[in-house]
PDB file of N, CA and C in Angstrom:
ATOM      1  N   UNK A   1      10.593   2.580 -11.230  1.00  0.00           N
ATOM      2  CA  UNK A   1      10.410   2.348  -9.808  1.00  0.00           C
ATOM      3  C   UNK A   1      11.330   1.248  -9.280  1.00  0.00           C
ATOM      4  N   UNK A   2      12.261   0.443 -10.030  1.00  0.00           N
ATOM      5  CA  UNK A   2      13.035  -0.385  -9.722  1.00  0.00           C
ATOM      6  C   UNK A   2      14.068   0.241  -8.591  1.00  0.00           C
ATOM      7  N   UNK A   3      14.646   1.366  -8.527  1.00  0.00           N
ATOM      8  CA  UNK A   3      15.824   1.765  -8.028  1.00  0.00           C
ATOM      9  C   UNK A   3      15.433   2.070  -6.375  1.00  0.00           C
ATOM     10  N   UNK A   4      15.790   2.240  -5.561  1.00  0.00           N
ATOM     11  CA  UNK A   4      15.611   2.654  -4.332  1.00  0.00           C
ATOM     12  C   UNK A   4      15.062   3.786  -4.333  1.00  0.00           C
ATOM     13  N   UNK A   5      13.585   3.172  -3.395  1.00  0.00           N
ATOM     14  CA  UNK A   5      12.472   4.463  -3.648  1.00  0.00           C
ATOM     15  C   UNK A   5      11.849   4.542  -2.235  1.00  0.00           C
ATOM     16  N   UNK A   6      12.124   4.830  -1.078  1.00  0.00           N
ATOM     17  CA  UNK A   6      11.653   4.593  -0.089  1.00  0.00           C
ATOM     18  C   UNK A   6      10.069   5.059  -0.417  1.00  0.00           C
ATOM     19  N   UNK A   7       8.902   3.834   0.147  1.00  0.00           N
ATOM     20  CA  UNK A   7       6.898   4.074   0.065  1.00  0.00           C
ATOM     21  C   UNK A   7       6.717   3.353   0.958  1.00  0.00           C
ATOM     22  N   UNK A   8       5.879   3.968   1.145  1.00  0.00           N
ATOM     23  CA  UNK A   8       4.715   3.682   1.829  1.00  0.00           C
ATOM     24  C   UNK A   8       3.338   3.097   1.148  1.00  0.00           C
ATOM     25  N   UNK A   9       3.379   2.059   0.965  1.00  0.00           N
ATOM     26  CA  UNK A   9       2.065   1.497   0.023  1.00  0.00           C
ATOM     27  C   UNK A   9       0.640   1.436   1.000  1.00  0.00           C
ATOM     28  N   UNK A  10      -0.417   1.612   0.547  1.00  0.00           N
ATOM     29  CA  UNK A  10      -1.921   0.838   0.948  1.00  0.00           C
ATOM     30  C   UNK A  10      -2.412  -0.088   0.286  1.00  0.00           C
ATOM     31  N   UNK A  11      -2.514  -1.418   0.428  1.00  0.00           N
ATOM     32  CA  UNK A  11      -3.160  -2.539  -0.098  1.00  0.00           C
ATOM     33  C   UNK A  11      -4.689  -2.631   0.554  1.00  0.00           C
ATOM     34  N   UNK A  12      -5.170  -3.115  -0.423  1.00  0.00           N
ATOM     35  CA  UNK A  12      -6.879  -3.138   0.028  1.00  0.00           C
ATOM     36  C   UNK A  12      -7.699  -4.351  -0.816  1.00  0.00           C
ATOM     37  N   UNK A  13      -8.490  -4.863   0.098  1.00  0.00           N
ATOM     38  CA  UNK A  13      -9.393  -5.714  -0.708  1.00  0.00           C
ATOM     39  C   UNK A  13     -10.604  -5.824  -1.704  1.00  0.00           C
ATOM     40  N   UNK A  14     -10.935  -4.780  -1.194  1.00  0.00           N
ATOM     41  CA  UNK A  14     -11.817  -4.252  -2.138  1.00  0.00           C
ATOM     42  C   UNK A  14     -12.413  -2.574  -1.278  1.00  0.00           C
ATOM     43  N   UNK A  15     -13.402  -2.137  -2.188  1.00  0.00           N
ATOM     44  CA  UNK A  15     -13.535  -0.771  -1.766  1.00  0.00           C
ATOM     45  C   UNK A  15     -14.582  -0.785  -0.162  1.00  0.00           C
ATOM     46  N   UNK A  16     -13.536   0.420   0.810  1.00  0.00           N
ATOM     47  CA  UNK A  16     -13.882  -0.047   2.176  1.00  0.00           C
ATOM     48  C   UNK A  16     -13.965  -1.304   2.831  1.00  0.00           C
ATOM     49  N   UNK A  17     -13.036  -2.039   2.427  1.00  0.00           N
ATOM     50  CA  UNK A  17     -12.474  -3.489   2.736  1.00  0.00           C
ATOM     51  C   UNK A  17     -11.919  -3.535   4.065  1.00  0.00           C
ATOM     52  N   UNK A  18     -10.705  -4.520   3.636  1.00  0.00           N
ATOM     53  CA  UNK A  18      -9.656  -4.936   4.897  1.00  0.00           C
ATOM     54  C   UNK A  18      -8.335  -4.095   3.830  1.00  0.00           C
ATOM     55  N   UNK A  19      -7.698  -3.250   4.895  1.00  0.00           N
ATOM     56  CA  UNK A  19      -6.533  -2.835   4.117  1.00  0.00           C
ATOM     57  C   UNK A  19      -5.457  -3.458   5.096  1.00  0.00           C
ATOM     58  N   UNK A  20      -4.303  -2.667   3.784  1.00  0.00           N
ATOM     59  CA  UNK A  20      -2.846  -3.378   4.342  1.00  0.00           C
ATOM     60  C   UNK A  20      -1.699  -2.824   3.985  1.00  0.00           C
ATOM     61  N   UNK A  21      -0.900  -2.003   5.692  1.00  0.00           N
ATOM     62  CA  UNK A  21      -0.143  -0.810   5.287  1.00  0.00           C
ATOM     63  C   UNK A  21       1.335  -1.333   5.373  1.00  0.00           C
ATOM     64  N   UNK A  22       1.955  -0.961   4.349  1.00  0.00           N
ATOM     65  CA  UNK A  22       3.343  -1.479   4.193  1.00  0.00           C
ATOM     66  C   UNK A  22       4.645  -0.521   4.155  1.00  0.00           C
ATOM     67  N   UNK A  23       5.686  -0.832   4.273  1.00  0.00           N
ATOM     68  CA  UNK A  23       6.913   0.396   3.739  1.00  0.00           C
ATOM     69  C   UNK A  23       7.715  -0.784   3.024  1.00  0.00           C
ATOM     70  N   UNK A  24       8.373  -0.173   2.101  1.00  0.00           N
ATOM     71  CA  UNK A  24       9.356  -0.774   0.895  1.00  0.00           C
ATOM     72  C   UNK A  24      10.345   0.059   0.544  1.00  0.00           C
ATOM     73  N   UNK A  25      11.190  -0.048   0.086  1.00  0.00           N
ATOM     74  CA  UNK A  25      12.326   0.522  -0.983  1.00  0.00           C
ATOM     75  C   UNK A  25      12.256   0.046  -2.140  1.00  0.00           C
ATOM     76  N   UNK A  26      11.066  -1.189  -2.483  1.00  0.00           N
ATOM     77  CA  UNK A  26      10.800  -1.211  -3.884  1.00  0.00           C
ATOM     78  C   UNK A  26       9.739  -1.541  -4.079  1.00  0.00           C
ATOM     79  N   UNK A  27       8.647  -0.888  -4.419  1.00  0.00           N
ATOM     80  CA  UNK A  27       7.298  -1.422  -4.423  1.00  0.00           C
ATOM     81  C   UNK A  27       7.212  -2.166  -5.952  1.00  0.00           C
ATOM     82  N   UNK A  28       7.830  -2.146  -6.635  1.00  0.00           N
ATOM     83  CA  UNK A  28       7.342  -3.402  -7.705  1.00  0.00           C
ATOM     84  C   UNK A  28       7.560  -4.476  -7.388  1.00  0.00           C
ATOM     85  N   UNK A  29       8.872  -4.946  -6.653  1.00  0.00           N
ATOM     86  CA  UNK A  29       9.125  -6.204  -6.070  1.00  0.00           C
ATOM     87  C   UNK A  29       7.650  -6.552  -4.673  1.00  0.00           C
ATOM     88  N   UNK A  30       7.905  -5.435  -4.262  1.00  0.00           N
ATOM     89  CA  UNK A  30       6.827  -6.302  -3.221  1.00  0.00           C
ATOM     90  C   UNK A  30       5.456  -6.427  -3.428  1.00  0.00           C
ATOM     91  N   UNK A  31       5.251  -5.501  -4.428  1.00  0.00           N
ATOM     92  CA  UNK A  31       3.923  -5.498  -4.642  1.00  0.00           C
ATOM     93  C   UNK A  31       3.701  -6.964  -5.724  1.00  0.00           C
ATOM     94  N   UNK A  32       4.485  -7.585  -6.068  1.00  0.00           N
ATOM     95  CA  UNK A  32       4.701  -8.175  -6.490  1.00  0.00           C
ATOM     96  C   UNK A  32       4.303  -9.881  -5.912  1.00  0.00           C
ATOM     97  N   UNK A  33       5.096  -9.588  -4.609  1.00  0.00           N
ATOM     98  CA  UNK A  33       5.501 -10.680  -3.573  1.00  0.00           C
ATOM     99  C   UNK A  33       3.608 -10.496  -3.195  1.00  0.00           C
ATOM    100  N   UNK A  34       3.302  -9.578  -3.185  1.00  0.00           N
ATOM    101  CA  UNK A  34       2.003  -9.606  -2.328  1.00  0.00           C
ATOM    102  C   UNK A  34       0.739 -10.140  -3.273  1.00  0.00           C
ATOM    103  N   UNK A  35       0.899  -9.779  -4.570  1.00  0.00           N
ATOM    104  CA  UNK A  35      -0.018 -10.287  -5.705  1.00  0.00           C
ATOM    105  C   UNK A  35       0.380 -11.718  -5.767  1.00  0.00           C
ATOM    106  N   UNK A  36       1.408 -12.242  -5.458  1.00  0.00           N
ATOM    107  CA  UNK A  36       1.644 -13.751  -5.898  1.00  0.00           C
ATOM    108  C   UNK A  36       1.278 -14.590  -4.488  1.00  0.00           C
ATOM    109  N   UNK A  37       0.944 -13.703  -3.462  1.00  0.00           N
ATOM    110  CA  UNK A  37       0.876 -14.583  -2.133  1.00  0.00           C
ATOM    111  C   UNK A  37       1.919 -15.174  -1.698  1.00  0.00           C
ATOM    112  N   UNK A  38       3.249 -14.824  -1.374  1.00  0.00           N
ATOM    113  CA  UNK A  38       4.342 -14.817  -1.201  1.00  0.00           C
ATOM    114  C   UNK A  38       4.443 -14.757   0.069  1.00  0.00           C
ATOM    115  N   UNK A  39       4.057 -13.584   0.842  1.00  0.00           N
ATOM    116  CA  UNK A  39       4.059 -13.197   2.221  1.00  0.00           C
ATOM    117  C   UNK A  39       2.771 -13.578   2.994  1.00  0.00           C
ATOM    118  N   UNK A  40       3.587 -14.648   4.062  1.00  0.00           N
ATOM    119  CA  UNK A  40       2.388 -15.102   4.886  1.00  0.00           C
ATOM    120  C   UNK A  40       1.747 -13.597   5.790  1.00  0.00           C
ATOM    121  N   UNK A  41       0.558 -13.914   6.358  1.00  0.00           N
ATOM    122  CA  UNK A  41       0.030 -13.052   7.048  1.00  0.00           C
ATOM    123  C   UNK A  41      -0.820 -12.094   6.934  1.00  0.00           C
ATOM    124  N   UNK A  42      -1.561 -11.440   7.158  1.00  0.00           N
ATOM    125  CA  UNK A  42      -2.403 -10.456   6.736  1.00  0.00           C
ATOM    126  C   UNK A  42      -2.676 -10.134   5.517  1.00  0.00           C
ATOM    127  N   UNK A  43      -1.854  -9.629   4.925  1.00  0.00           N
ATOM    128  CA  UNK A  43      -2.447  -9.539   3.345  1.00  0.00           C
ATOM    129  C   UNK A  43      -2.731 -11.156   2.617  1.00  0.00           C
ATOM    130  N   UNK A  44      -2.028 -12.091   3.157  1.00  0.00           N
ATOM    131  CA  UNK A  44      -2.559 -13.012   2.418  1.00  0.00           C
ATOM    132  C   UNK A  44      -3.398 -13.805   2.845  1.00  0.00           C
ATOM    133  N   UNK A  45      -3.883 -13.664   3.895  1.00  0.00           N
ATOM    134  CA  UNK A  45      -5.210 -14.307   4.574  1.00  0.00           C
ATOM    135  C   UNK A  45      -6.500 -13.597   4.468  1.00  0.00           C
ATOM    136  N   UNK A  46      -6.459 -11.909   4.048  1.00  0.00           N
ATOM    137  CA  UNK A  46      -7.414 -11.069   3.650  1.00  0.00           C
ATOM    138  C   UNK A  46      -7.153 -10.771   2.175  1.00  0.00           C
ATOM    139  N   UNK A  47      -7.049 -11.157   1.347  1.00  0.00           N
ATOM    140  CA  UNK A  47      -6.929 -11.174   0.295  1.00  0.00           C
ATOM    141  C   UNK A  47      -6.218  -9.536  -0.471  1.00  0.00           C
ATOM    142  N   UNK A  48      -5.867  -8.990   0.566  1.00  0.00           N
ATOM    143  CA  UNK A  48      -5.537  -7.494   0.020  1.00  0.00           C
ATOM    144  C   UNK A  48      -4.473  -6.759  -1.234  1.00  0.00           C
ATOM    145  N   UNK A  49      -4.898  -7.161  -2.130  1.00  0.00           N
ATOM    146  CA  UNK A  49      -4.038  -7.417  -3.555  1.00  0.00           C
ATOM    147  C   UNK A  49      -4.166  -6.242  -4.102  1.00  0.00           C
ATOM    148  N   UNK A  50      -4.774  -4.880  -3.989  1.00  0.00           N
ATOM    149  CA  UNK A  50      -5.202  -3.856  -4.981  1.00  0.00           C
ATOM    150  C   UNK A  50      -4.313  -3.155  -4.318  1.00  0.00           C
ATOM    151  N   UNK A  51      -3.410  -2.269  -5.269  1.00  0.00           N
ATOM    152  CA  UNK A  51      -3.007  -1.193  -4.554  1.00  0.00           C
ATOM    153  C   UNK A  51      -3.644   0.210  -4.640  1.00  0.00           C
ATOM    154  N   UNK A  52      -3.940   0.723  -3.986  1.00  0.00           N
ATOM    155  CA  UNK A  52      -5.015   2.070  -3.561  1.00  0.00           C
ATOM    156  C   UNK A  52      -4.379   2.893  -3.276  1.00  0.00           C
ATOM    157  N   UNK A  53      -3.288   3.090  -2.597  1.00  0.00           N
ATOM    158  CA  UNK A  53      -2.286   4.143  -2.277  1.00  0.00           C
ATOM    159  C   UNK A  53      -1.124   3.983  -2.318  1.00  0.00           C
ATOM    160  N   UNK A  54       0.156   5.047  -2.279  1.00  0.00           N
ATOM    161  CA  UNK A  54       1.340   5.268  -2.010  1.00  0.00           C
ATOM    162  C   UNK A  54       1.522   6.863  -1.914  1.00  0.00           C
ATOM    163  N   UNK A  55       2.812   6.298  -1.148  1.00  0.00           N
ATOM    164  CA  UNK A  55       3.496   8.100  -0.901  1.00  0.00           C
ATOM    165  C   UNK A  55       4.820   7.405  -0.846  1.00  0.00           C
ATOM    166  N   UNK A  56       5.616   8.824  -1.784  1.00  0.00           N
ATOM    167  CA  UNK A  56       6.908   8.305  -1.747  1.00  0.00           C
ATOM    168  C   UNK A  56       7.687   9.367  -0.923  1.00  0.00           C
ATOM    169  N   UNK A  57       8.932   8.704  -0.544  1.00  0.00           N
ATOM    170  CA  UNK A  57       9.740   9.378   0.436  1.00  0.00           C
ATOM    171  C   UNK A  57      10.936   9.512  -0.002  1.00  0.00           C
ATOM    172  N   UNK A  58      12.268  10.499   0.601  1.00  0.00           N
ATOM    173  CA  UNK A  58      13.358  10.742   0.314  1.00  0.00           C
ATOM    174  C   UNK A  58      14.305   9.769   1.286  1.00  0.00           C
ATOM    175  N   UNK A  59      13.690   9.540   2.269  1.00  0.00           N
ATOM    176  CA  UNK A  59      14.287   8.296   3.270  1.00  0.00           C
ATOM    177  C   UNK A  59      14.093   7.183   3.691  1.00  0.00           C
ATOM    178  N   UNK A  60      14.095   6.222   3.784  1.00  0.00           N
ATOM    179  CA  UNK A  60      13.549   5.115   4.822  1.00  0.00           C
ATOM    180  C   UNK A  60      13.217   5.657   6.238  1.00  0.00           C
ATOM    181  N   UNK A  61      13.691   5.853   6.514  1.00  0.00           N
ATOM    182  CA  UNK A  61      13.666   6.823   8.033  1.00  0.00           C
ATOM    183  C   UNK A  61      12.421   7.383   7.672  1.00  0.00           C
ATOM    184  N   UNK A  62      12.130   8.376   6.917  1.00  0.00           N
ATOM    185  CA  UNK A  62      10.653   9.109   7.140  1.00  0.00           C
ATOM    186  C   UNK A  62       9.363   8.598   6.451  1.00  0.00           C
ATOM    187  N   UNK A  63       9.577   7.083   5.706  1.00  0.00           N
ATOM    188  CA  UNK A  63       8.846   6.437   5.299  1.00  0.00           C
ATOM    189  C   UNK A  63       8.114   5.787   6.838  1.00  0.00           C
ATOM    190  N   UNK A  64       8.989   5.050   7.201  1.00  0.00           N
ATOM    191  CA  UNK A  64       8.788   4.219   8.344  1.00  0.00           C
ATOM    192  C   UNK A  64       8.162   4.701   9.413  1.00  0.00           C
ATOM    193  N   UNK A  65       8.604   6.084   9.408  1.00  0.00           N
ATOM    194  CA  UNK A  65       7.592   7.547  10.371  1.00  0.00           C
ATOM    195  C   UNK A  65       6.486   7.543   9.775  1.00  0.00           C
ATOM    196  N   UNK A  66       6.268   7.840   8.798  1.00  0.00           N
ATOM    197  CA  UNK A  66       4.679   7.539   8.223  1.00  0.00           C
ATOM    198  C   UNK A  66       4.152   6.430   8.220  1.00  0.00           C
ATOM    199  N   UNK A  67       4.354   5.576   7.936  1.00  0.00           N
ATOM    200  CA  UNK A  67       3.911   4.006   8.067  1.00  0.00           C
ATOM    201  C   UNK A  67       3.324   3.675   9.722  1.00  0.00           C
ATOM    202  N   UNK A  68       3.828   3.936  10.791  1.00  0.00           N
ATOM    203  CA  UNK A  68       3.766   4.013  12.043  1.00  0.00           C
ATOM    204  C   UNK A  68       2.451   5.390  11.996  1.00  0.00           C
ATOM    205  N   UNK A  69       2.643   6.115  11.783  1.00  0.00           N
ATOM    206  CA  UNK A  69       1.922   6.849  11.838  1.00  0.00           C
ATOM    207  C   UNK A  69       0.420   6.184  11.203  1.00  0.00           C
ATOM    208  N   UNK A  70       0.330   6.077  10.346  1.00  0.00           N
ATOM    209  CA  UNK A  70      -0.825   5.423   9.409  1.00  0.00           C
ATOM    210  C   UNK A  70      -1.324   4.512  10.270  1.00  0.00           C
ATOM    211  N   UNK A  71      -0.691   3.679  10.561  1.00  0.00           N
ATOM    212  CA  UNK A  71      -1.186   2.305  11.375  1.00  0.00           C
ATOM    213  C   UNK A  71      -1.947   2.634  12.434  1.00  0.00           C
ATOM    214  N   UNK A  72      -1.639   4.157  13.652  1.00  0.00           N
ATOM    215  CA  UNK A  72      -2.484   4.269  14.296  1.00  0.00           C
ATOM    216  C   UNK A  72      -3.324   5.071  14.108  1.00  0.00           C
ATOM    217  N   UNK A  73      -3.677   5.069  12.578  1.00  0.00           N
ATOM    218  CA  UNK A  73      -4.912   5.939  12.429  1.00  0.00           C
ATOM    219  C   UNK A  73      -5.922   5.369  12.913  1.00  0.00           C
ATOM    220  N   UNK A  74      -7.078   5.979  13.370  1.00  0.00           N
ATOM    221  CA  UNK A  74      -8.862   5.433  12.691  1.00  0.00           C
ATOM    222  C   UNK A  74      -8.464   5.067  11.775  1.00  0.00           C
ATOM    223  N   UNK A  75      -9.636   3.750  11.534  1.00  0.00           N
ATOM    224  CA  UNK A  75      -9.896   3.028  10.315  1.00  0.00           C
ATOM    225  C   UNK A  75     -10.573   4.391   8.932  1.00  0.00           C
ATOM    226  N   UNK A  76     -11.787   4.638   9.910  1.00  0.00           N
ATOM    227  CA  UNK A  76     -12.130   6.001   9.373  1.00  0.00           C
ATOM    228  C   UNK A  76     -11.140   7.298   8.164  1.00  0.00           C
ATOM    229  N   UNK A  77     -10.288   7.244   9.081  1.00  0.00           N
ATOM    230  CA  UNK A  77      -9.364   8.486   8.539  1.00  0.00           C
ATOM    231  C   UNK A  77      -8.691   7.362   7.822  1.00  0.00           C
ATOM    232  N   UNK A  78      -8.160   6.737   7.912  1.00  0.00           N
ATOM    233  CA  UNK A  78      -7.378   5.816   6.943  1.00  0.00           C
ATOM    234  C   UNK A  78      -8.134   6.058   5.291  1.00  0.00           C
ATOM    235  N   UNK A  79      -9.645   5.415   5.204  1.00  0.00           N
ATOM    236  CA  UNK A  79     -10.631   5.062   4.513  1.00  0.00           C
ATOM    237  C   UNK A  79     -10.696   6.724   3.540  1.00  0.00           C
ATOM    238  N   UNK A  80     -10.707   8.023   4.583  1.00  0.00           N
ATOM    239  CA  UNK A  80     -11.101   9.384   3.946  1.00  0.00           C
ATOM    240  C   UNK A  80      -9.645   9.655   3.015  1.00  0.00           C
ATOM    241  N   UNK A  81      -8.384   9.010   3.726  1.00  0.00           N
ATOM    242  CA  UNK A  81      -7.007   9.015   2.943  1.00  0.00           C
ATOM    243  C   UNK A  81      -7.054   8.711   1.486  1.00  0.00           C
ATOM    244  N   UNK A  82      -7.454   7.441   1.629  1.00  0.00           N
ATOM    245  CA  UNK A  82      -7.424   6.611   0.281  1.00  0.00           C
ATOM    246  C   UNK A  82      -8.557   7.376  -0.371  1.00  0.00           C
ATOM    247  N   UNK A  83      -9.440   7.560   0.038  1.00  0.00           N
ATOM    248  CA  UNK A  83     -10.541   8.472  -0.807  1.00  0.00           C
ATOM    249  C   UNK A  83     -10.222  10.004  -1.381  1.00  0.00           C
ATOM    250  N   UNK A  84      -9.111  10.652  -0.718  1.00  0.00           N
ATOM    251  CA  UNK A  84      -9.017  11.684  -1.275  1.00  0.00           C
ATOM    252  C   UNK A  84      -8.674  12.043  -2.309  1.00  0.00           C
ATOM    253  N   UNK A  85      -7.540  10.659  -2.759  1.00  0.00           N
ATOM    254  CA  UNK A  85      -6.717  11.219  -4.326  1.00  0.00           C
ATOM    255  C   UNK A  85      -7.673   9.404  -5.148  1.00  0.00           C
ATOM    256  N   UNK A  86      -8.294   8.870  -4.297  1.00  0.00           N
ATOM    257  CA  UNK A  86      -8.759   7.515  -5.256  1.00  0.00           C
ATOM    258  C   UNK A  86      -9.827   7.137  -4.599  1.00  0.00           C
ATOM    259  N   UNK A  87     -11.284   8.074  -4.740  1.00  0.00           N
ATOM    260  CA  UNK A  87     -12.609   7.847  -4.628  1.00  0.00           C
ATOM    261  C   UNK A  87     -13.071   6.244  -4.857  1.00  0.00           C
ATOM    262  N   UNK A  88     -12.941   5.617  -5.979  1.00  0.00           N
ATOM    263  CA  UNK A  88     -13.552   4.605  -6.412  1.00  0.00           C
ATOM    264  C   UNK A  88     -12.734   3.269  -5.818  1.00  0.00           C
ATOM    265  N   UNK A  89     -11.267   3.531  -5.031  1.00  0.00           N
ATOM    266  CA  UNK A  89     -10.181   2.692  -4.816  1.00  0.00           C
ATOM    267  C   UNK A  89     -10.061   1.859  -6.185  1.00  0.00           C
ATOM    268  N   UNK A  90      -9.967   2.301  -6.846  1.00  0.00           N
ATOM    269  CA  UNK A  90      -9.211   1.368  -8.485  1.00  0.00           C
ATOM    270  C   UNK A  90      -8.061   0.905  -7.869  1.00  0.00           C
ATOM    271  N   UNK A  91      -7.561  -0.104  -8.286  1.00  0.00           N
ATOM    272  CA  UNK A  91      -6.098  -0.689  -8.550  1.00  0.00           C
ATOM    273  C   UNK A  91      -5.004   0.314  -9.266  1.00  0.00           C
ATOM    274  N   UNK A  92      -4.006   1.078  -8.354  1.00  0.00           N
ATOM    275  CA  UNK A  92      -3.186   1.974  -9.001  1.00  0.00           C
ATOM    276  C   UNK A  92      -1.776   1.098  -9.991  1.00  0.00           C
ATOM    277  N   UNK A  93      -2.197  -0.031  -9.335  1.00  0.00           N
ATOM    278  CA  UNK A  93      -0.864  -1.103 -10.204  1.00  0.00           C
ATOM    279  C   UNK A  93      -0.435  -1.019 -11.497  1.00  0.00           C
ATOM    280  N   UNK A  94      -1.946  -1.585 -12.483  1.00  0.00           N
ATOM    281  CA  UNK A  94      -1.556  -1.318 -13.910  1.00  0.00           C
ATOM    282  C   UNK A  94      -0.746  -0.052 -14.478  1.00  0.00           C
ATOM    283  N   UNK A  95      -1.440   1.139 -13.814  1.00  0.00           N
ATOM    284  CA  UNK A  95      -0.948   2.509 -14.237  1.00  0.00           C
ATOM    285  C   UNK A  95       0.312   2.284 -14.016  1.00  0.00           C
ATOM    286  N   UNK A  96       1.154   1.678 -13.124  1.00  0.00           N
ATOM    287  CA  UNK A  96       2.605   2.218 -12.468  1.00  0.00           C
ATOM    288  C   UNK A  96       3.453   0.598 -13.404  1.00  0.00           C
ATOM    289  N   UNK A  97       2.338   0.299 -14.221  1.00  0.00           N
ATOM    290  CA  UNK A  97       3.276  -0.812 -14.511  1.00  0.00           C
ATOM    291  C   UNK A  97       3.257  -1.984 -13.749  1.00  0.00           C
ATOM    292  N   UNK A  98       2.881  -2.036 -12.864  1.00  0.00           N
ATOM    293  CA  UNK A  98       2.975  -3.198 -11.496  1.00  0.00           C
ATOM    294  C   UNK A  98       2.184  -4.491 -11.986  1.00  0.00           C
ATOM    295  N   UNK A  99       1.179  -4.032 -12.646  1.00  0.00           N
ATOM    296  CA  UNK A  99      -0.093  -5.191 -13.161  1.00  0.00           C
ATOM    297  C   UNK A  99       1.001  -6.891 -13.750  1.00  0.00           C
TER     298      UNK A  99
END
């Protein structure tokens, strides 16, 4: 996942928490920046450290379309998102290596 990967990440605090929607071209680095409290603001004032989702993209361009998109979801539909492929919201980090 090091190489240019245009995502769309979901950070979350815990299950049905405070989430926190991001776009990257490298989610190990940032997910990174976000576990160490690196980045002021929202994720680091809500503690939102788990990662719960991603979708990967072929562009920045259509990452950033989704990301925008996401943001004006319902909280609701956001919540049924993350639930569809990660019921329990586990931390997808370790799996991807990120831990």
């Amino acid at each position: 996942m090091r190489d240019f990967q245009p995502c769309v990440y979901i950070l979350a605090s815990g299950k049905r928490g405070y989430i926190y929607i991001g776009v990257t071209s490298d989610l190990a680095k940032r997910f990174s920046q976000h576990r160490l409290r690196l980045i002021e603001g929202f994720s680091k004032t809500r503690n939102t450290n788990r990662l719960v989702r991603f979708e990967l993209f072929g562009t920045m361009e259509s990452a950033i379309l989704r990301e925008n998109q996401l943001k004006n979801w319902h909280r609701d539909w956001k919540f049924n998102l993350i639930e569809s492929d990660n019921p329990d919201w586990l931390d997808l980090a370790p799996q991807l290596g990120l831990a």
